[in-house]
Protein backbone atom coordinates (compact mmCIF):
# COMPACT_ATOMS: atom_id res chain seq x y z
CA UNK A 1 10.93 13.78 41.72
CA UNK A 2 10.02 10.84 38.85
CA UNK A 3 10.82 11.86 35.35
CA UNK A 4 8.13 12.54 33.30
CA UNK A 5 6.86 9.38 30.90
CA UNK A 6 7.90 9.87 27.55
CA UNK A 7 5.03 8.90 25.31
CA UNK A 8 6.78 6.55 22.88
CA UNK A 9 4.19 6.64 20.46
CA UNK A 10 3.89 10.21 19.81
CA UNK A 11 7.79 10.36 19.92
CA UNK A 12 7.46 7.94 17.09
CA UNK A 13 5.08 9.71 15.56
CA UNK A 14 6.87 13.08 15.44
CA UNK A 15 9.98 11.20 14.06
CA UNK A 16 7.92 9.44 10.89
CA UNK A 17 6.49 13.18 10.02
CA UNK A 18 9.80 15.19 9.99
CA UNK A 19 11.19 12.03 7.97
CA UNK A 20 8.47 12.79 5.71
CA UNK A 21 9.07 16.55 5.18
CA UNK A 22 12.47 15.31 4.77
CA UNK A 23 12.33 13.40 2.23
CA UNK A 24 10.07 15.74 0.61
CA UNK A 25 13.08 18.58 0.39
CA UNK A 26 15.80 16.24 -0.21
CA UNK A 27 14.76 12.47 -1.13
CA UNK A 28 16.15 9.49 0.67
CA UNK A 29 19.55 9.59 -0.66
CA UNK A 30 20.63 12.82 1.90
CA UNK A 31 18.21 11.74 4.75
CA UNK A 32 20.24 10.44 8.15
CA UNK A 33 19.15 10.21 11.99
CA UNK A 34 21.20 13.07 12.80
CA UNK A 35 19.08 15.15 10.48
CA UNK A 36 15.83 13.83 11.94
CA UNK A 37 16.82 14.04 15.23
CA UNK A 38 17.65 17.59 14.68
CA UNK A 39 14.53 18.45 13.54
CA UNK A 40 12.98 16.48 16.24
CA UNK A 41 15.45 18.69 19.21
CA UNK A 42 16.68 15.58 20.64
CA UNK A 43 20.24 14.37 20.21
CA UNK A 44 21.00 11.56 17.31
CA UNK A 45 21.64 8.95 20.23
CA UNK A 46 18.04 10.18 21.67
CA UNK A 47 16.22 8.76 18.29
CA UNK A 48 18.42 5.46 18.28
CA UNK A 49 16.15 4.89 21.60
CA UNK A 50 12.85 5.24 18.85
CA UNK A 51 14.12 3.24 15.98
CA UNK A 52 17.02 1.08 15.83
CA UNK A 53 18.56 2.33 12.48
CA UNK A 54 17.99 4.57 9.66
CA UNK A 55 16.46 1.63 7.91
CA UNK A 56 13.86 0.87 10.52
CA UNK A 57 12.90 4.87 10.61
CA UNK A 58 12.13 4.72 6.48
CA UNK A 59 10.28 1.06 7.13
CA UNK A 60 8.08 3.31 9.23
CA UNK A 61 7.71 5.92 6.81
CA UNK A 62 6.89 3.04 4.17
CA UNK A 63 4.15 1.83 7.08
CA UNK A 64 2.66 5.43 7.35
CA UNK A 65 2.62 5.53 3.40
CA UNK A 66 0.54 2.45 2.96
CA UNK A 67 -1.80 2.30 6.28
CA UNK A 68 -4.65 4.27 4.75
CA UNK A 69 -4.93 1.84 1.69
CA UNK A 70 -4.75 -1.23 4.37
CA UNK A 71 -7.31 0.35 6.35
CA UNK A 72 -9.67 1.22 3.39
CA UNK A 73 -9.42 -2.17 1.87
CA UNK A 74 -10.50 -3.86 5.15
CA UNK A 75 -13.31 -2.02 5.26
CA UNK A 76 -14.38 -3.47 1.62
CA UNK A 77 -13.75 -6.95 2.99
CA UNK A 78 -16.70 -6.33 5.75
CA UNK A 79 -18.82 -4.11 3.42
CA UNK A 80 -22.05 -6.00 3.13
CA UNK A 81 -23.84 -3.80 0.17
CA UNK A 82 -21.18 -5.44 -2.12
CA UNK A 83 -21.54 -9.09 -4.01
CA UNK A 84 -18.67 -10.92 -4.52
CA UNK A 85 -17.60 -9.47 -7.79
CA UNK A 86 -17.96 -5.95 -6.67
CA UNK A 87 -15.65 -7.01 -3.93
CA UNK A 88 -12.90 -7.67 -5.73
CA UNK A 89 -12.64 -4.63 -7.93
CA UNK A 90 -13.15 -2.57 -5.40
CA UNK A 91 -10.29 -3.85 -3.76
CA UNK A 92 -8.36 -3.18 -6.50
CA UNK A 93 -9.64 0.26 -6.98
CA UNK A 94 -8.90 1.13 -3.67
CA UNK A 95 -5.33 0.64 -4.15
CA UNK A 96 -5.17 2.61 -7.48
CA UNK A 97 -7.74 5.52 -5.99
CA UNK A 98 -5.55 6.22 -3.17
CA UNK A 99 -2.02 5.87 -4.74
CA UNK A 100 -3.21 8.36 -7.27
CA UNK A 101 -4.78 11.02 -4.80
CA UNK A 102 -1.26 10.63 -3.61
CA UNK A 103 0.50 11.64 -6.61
CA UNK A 104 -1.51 14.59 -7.63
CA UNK A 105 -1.81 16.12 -4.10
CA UNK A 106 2.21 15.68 -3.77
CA UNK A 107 4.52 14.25 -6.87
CA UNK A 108 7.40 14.88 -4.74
CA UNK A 109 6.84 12.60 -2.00
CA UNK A 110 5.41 10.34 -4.13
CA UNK A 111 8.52 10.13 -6.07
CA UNK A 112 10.72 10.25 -2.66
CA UNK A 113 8.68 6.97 -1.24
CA UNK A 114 9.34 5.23 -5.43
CA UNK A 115 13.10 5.99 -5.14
CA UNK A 116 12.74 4.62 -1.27
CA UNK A 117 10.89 1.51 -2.30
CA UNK A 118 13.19 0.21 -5.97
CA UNK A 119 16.51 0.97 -3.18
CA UNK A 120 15.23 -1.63 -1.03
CA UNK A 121 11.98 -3.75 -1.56
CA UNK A 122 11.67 -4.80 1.67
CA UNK A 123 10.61 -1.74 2.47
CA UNK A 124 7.03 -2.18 0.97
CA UNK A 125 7.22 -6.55 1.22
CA UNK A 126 4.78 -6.89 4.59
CA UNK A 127 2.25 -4.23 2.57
CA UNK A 128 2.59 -6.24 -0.52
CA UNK A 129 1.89 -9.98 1.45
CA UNK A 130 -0.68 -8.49 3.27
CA UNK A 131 -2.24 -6.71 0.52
CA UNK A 132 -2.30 -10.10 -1.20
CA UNK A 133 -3.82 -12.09 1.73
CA UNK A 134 -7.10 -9.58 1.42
CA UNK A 135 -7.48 -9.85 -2.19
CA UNK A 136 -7.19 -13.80 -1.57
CA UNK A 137 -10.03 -13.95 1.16
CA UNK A 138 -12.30 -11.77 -1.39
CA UNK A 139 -11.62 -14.23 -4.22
CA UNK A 140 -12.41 -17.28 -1.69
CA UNK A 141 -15.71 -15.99 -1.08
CA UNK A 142 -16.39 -15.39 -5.18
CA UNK A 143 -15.51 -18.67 -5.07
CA UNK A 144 -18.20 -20.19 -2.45
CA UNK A 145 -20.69 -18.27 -3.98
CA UNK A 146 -20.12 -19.86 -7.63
CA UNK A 147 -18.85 -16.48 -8.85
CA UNK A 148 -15.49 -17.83 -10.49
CA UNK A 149 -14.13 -21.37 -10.45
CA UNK A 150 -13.11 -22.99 -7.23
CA UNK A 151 -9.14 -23.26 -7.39
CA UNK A 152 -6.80 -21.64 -5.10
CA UNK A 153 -7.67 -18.80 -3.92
CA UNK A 154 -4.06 -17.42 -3.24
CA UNK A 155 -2.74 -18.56 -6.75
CA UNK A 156 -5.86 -17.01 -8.58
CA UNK A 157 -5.49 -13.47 -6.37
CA UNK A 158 -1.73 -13.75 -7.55
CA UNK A 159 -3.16 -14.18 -11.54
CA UNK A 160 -5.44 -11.05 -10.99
CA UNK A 161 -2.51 -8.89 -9.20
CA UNK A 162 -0.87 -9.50 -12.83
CA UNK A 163 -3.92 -8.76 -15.07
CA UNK A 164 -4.31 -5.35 -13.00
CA UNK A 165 -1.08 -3.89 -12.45
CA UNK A 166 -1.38 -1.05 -14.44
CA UNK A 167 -4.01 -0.33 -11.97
CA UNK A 168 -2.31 -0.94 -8.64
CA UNK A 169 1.37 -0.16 -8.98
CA UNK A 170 2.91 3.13 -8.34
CA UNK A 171 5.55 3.35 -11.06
CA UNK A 172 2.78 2.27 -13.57
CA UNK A 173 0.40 5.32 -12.21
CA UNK A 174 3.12 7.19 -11.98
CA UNK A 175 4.03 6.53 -15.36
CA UNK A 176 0.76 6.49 -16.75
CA UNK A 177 -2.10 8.21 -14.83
CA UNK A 178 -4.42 9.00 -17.40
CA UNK A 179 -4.62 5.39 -18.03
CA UNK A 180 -5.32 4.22 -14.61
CA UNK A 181 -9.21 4.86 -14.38
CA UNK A 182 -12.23 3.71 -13.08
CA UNK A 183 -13.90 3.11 -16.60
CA UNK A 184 -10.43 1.15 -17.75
CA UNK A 185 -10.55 -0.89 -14.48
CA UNK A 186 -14.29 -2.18 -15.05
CA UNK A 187 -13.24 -2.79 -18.55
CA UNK A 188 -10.56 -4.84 -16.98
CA UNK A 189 -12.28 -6.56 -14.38
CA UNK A 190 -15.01 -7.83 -16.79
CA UNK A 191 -12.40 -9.61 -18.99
CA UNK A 192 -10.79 -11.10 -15.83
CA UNK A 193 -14.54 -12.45 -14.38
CA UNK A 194 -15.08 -14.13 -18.43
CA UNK A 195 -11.83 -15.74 -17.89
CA UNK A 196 -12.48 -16.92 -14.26
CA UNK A 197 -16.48 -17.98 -14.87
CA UNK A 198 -16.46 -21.30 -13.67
CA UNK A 199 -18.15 -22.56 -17.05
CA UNK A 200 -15.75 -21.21 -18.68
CA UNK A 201 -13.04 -23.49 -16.33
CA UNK A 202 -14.59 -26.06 -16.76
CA UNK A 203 -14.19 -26.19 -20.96
């Protein structure tokens, strides 16, 4: 009689959540394969067969972490009831919006995936170019519809990633979450669109 097929996916699945809950009681420092495995009933050499190493499990974790805020900001990027400006800060709102729903519905994962990401940055580093590459496209289009100066797109995204960081990194929300709101964004953003007003580029 064949073996049953082992879904993959849903192995892979299972192993990212009890990593999760992991982390959650203990923080990455006293998480290993053997204790995932465990709680997964399979033996440590079983969930080698899922994920190479203990590094490639968290990297999933880290991909887990961040796929709702990927998902939600592609959605902006095809959302046709907002103009070019709107675009942008919604983008950027996104990112802050989520990470702090995140932080108040569960400080200690949130600080787990903080300590995961400053131990080794490439953790986060496909998020953080990809992240990038949708805040560029939105800032291309500001720019074909006379919105902000025509320049390049990817070095102006990169100037507004500075100006907002408060509003989009973790350790800064973290840090400071009654700072990181809506009303201080706009405030933000308007400043940023003064700057980038292509009369103003022009002077």
């Amino acid at each position: 009689m064949a073996r049953p097929r082992i879904d993959a996916e849903a192995v892979r699945a299972r192993m990212v959540a009890e990593t999760e809950a992991l982390l959650r009681r203990h923080g990455p420092d006293k998480v290993t394969m053997s204790d995932v495995a465990a709680a997964c009933g399979m033996s440590q050499s079983g969930a080698y067969r899922f994920f190479a190493s203990r590094h490639a499990l968290l990297v999933a974790v880290a991909d887990h972490w961040f796929q709702d805020i990927e998902t939600g900001m592609a959605a902006i990027l095809v959302d046709p009831g907002l103009d070019p400006a709107g675009r942008i800060t919604r983008l950027i709102r996104c990112q802050m919006d989520m990470k702090r729903q995140r932080l108040e519905r569960d400080p200690g994962f949130f600080d787990a995936c903080l300590d995961l990401a400053a131990r080794d940055l490439s953790v986060v580093e496909g998020h953080l170019v990809r992240m990038r590459a949708m805040l560029a496209r939105a800032v291309g289009e500001a720019m074909a519809a006379g919105v902000i100066a025509r320049d390049d797109p990817d070095r102006v995204a990169a100037l507004v990633e500075v100006m907002t960081t408060r509003f989009r990194d973790p350790w800064s929300i973290r840090s400071h979450p009654a700072g990181c709101t809506p009303a201080a964004l706009d405030e933000v953003m308007t400043v940023i669109f003064r700057g980038l007003a292509p009369q103003i580029a022009a002077m």
